[in-house]
C-alpha atoms as a PDB file:
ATOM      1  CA  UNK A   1       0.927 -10.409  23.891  1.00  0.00           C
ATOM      2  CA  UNK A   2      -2.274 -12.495  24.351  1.00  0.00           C
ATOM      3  CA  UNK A   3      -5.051 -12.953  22.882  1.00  0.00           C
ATOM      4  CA  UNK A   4      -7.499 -10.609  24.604  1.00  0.00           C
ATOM      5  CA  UNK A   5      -4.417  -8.165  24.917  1.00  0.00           C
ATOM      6  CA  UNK A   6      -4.593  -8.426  20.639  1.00  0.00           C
ATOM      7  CA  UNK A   7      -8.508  -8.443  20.451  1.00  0.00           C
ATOM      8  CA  UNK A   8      -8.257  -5.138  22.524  1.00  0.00           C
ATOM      9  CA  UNK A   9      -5.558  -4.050  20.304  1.00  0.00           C
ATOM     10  CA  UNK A  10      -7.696  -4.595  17.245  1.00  0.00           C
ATOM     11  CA  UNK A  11     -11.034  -2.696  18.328  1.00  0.00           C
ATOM     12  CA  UNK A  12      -8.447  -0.075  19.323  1.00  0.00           C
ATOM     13  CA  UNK A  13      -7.356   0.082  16.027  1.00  0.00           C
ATOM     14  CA  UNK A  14     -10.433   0.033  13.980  1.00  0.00           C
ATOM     15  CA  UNK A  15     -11.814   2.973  16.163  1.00  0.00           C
ATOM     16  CA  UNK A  16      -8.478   5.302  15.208  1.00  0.00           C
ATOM     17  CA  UNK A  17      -9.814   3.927  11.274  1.00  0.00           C
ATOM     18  CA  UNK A  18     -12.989   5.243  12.265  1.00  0.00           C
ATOM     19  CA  UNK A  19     -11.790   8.665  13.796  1.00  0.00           C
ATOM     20  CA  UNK A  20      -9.124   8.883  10.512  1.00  0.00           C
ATOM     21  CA  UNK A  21     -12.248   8.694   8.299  1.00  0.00           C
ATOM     22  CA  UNK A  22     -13.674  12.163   6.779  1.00  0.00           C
ATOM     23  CA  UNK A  23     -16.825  12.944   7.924  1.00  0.00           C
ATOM     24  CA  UNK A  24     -20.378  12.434   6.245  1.00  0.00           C
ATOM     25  CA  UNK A  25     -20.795  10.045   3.034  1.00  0.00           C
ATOM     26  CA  UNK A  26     -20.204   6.409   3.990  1.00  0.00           C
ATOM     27  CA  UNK A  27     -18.342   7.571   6.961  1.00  0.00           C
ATOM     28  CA  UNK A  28     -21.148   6.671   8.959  1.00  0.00           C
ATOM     29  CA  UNK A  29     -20.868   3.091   7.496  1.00  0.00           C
ATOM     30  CA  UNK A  30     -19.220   0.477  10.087  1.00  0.00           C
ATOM     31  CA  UNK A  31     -15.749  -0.464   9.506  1.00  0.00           C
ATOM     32  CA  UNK A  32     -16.907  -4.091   7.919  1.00  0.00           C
ATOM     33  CA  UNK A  33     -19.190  -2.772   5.756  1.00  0.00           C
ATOM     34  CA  UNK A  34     -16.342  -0.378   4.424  1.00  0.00           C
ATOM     35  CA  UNK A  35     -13.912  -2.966   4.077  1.00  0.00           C
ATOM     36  CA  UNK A  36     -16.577  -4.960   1.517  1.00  0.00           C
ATOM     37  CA  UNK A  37     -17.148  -2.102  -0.308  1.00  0.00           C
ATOM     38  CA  UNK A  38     -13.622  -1.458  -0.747  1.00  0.00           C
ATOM     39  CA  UNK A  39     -13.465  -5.212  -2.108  1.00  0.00           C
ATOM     40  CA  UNK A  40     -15.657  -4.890  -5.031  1.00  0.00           C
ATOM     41  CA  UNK A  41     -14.134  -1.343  -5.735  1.00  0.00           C
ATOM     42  CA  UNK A  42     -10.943  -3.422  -6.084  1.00  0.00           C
ATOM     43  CA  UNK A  43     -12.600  -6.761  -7.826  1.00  0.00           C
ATOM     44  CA  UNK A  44     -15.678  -5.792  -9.876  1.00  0.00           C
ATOM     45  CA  UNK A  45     -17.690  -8.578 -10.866  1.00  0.00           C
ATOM     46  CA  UNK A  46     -16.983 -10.120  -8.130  1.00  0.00           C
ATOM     47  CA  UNK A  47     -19.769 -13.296  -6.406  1.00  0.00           C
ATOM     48  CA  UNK A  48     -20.212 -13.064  -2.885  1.00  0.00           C
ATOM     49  CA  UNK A  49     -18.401 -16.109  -2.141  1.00  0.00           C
ATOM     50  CA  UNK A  50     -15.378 -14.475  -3.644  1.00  0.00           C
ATOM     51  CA  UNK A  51     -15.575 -11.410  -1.715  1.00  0.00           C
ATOM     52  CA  UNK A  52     -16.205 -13.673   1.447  1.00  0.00           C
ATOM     53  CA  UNK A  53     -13.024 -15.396   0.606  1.00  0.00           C
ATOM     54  CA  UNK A  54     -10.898 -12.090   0.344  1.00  0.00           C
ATOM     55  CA  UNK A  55     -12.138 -10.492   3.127  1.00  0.00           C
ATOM     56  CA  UNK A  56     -12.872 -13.070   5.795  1.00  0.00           C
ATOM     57  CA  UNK A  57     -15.946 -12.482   6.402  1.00  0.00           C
ATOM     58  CA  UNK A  58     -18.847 -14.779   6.803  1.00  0.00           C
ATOM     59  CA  UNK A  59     -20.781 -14.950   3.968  1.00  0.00           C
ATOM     60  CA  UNK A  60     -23.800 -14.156   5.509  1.00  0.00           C
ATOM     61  CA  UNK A  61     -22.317 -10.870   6.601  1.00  0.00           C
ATOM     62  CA  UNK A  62     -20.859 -10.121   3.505  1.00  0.00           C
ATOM     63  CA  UNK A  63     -24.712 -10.992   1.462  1.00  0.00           C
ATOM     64  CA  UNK A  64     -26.413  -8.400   4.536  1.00  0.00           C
ATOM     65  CA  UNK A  65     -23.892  -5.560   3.871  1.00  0.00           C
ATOM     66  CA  UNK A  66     -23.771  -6.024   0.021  1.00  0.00           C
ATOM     67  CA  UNK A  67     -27.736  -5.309   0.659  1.00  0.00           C
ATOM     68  CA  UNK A  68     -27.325  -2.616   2.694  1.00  0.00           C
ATOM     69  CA  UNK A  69     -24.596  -1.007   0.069  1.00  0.00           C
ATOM     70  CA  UNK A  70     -27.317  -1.484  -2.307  1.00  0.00           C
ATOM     71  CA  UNK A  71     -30.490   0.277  -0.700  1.00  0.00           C
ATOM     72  CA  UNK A  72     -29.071   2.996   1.628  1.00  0.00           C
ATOM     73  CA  UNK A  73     -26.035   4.262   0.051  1.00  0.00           C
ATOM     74  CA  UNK A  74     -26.511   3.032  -3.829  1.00  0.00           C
ATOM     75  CA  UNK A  75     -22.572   2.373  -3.601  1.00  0.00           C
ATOM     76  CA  UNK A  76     -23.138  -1.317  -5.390  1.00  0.00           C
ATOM     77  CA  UNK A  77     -25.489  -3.115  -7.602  1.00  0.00           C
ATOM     78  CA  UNK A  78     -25.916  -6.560  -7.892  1.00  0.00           C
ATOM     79  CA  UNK A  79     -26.641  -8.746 -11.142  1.00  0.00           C
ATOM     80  CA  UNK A  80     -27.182 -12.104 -12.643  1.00  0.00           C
ATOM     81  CA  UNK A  81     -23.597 -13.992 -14.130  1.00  0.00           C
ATOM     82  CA  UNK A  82     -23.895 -13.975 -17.624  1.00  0.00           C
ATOM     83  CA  UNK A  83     -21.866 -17.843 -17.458  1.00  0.00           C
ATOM     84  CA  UNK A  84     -24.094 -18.798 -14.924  1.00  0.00           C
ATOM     85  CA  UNK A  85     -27.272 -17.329 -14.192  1.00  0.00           C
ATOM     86  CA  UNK A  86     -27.207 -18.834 -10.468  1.00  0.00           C
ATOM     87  CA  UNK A  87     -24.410 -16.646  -9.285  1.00  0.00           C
ATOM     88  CA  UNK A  88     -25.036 -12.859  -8.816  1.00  0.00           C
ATOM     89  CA  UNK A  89     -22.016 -10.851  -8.771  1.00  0.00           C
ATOM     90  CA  UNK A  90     -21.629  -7.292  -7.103  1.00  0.00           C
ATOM     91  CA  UNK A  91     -20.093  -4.791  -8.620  1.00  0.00           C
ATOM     92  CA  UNK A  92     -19.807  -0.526  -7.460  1.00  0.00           C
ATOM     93  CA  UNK A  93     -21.897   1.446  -8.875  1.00  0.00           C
ATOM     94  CA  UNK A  94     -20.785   5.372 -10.763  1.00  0.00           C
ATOM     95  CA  UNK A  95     -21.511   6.702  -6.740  1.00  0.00           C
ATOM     96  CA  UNK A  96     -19.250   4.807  -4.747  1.00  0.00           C
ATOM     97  CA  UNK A  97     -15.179   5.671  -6.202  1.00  0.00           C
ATOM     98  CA  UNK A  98     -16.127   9.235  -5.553  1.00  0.00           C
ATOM     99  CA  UNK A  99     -16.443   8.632  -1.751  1.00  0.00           C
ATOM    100  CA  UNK A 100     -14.361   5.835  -1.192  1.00  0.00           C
ATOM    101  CA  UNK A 101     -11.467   7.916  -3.023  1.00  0.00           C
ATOM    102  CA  UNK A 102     -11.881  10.235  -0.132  1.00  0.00           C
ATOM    103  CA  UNK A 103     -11.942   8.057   2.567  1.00  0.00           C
ATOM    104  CA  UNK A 104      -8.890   6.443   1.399  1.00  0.00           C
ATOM    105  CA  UNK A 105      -6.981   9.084   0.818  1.00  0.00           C
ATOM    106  CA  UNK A 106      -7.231  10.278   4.865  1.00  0.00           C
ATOM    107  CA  UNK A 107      -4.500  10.103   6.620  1.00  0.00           C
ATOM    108  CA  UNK A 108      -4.507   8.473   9.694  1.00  0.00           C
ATOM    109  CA  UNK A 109      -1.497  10.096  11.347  1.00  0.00           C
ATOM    110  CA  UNK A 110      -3.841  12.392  12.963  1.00  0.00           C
ATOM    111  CA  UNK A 111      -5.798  10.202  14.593  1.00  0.00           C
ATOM    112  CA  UNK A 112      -2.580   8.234  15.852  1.00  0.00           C
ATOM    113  CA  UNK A 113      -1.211  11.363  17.695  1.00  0.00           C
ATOM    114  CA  UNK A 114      -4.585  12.339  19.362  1.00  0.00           C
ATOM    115  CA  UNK A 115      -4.848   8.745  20.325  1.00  0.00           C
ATOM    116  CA  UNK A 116      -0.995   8.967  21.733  1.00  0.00           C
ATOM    117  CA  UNK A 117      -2.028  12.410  23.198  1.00  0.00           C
ATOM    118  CA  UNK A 118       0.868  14.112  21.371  1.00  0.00           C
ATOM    119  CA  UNK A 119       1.983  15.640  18.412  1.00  0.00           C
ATOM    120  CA  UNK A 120       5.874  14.740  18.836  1.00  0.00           C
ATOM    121  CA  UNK A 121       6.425  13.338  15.082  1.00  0.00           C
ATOM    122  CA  UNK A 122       9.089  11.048  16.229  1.00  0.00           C
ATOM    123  CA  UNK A 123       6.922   9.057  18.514  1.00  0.00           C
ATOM    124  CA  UNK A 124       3.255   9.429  15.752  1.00  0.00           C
ATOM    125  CA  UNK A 125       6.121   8.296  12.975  1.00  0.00           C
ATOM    126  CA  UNK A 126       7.062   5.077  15.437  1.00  0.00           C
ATOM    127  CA  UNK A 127       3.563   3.742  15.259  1.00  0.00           C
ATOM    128  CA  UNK A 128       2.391   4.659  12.339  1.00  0.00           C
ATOM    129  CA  UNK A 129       5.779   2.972  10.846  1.00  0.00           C
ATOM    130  CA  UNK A 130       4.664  -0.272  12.917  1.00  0.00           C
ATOM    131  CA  UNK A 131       0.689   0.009  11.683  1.00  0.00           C
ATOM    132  CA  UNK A 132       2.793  -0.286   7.957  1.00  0.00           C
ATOM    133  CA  UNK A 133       4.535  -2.939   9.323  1.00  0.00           C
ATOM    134  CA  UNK A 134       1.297  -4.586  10.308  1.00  0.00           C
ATOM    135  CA  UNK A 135      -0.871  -3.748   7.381  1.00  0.00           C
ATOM    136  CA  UNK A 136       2.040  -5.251   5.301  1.00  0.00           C
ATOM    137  CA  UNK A 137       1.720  -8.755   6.909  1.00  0.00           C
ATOM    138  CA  UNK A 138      -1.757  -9.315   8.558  1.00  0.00           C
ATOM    139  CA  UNK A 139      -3.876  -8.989   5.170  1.00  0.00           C
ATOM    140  CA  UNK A 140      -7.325  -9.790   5.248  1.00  0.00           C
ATOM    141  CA  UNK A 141      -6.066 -12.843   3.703  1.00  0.00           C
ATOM    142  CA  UNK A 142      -4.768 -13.991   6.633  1.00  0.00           C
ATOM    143  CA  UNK A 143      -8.064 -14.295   8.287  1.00  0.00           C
ATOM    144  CA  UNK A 144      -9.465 -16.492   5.796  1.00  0.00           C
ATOM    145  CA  UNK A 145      -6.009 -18.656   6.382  1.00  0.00           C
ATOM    146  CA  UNK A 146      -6.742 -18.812  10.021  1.00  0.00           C
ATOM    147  CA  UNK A 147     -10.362 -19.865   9.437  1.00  0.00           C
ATOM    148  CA  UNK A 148      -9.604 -22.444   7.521  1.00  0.00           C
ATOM    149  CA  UNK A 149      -6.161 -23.810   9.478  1.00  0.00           C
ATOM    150  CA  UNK A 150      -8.858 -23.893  12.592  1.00  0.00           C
ATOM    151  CA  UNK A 151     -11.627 -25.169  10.873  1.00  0.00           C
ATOM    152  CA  UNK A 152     -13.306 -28.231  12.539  1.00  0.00           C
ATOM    153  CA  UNK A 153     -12.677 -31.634  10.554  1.00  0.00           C
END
């Protein structure tokens, strides 16, 4: 495999996430924005730095959709560090579990065998067993590795 061959393989992949999500809610939310949210759910308190760290994101990216969280969908709130007033740290607000619980709960395996074009369970239970495989290894972590191993000296 190469690396447009993987790069196709990835967009492929986040739009069978996006198919695998429940309609309505945050659904509508792009996959980025979703994967920040799902962040703080998981680290509360959390600066954006942090978060930019954990998910490999730019922090830029991460400060826009931590905005956008705030003022469309109320899912997080932002406030001053009580240790140091300069930091802000984002945390979810009493809205967002209830509809990231959802979400997260889909399965996907439904979206893998429309993708695939059939419902054999042996061949839907071969892939999703390798997107396990996958999700095991290539954390979001990783990305953040890989920025850093290629970042200019």
């Amino acid at each position: 495999m190469n690396g447009l061959e993987l790069f196709l393989l990835g967009r492929t992949l986040t739009k069978l996430g996006e198919q695998a999500m429940p309609r309505g809610g945050f659904r509508e939310l792009p996959a980025s924005v979703w994967t920040i949210l799902l962040d703080v759910l998981e680290h509360p308190n959390s600066s954006i730095s942090e978060i930019a760290a954990r998910t490999g994101f730019p922090q830029s990216h991460v400060s826009a959709s931590v905005a956008r969280l705030r003022a469309v969908s109320g899912a997080l709130e932002t406030v001053a560090d009580p240790k140091d007033g300069r930091r802000t740290l984002v945390r979810a607000t009493a809205e967002a579990p209830r509809h990231t619980t959802e979400v997260a709960q889909s399965p996907a395996d439904r979206a893998v065998a429309a993708a695939l074009g059939t419902d054999d369970p042996q061949a839907v239970g071969e892939v999703m067993a390798a997107l396990e495989l996958l999700a095991r290894h290539l954390t979001p972590q990783v990305v953040a590795r890989l920025r850093s191993t290629l970042a200019p000296e």
